[in-house]
Protein backbone atom coordinates (compact mmCIF):
# COMPACT_ATOMS: atom_id res chain seq x y z
CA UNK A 1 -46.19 -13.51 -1.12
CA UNK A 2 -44.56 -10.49 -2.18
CA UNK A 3 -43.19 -9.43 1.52
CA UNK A 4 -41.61 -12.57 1.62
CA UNK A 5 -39.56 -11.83 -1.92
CA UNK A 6 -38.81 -8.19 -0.34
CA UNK A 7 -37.44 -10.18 2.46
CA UNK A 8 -34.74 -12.34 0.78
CA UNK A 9 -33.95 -9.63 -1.53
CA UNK A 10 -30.20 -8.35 -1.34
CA UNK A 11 -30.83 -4.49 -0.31
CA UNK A 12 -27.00 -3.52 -0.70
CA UNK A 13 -24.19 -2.00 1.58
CA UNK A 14 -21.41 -4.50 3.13
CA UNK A 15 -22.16 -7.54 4.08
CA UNK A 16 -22.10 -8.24 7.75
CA UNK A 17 -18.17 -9.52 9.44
CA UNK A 18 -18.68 -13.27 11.02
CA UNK A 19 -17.83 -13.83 14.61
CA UNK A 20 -14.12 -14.43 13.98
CA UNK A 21 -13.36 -11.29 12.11
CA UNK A 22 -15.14 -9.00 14.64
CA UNK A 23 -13.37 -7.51 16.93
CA UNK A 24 -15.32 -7.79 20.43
CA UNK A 25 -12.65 -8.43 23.26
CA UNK A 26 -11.04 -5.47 24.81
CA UNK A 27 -7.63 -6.34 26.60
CA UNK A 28 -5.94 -3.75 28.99
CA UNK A 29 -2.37 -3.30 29.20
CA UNK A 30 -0.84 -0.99 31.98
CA UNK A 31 2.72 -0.13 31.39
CA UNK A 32 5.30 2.73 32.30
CA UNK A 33 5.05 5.96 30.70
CA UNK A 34 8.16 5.43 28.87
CA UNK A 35 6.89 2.38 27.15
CA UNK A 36 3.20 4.24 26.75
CA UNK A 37 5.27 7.42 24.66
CA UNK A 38 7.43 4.29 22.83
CA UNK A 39 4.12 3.07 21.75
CA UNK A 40 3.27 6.27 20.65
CA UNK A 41 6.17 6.99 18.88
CA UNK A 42 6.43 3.76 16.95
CA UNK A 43 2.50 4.11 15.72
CA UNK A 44 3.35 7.41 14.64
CA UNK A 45 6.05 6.54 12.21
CA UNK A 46 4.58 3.87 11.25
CA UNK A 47 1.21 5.72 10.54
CA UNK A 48 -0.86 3.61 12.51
CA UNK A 49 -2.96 4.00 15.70
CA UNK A 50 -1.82 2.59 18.51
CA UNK A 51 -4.55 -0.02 18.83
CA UNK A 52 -3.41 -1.07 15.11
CA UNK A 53 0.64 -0.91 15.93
CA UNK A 54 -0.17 -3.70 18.62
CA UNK A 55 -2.06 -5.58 16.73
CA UNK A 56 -0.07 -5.87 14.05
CA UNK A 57 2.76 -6.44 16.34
CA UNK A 58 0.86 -9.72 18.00
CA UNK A 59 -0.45 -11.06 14.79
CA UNK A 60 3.15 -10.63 12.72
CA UNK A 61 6.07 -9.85 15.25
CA UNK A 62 6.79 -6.39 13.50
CA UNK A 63 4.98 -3.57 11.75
CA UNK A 64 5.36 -2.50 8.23
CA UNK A 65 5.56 0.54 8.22
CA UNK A 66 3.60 2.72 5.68
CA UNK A 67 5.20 4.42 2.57
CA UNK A 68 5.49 8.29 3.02
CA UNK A 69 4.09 10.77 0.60
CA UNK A 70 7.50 11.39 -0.76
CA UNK A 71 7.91 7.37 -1.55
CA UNK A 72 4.74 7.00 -2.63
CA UNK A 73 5.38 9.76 -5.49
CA UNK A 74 8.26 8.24 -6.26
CA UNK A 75 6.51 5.31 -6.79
CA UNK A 76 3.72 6.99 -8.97
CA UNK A 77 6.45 8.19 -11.52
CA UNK A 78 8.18 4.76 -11.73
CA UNK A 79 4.60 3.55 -12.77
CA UNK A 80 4.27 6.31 -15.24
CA UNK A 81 7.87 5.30 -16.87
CA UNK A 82 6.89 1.39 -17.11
CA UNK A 83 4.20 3.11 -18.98
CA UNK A 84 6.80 4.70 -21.60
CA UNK A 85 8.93 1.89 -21.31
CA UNK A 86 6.14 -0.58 -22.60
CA UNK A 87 5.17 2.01 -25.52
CA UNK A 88 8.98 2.49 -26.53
CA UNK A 89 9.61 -1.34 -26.68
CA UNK A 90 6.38 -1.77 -28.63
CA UNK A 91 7.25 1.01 -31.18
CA UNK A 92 10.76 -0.80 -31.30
CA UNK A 93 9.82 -3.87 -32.40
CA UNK A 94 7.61 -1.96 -34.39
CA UNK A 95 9.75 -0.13 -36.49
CA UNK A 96 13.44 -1.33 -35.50
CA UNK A 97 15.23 -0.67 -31.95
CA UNK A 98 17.75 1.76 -34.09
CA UNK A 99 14.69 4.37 -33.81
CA UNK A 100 14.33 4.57 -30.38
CA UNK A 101 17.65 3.51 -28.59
CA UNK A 102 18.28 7.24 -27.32
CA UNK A 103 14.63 7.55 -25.94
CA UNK A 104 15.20 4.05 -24.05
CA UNK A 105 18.23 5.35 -23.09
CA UNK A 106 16.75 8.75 -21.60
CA UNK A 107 14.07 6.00 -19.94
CA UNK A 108 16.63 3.56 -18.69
CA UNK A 109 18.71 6.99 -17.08
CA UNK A 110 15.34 8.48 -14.99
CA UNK A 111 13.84 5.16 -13.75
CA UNK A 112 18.16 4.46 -12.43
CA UNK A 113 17.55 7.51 -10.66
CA UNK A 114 14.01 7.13 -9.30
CA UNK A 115 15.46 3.84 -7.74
CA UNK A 116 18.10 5.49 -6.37
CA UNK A 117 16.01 8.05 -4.84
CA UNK A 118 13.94 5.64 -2.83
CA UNK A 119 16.73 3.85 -1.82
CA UNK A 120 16.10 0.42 -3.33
């Protein structure tokens, strides 16, 4: 009785992929070695592997490509201001905009030039 309770019992770790979401059929492609350093290329800027650049291009018709470290900081401090910007608006209604008009100011000034940075 008890082996059969040890049986159904969930013993952790990821559950298994079904047949459609495994990946099981190989496909070779033979192509120039101009195309083959392309391919290359293109999965390296979009920080991909190859394998992954053609599948994405199949499945979508284009590859998103990844943010870099430089965007992705950018991104981190824009986070960090919505932060402030939510406290300051808070403390506003708080206690009166009067108060903190120059900090949301300062705020407004730094997130302009984060955006500008990244090119949005």
């Amino acid at each position: 009785m008890e082996h059969k309770e040890d049986k159904k019992r969930n013993k952790g770790g990821r559950p298994k992929k079904g047949t459609t979401d495994k990946m099981t059929y190989r496909v070779a492609v033979k192509m120039t070695a101009a195309d083959y350093f392309r391919l290359l290329t293109r999965a390296h800027e979009a920080g991909v592997s190859p394998s992954g650049y053609m599948r994405e291009c199949f499945q979508n018709g284009h590859v998103k490509e990844r943010l870099s470290k430089e965007h992705s900081e950018h991104v981190r401090k824009l986070c960090g201001m919505a932060n402030n910007l939510n406290q300051l608006a808070r403390k506003a209604n708080a206690g009166g905009f009067y108060d903190t008009h120059w900090d949301c100011k300062v705020a407004v000034a730094r997130i302009h030039e984060l955006i500008s940075k990244i090119g949005i």
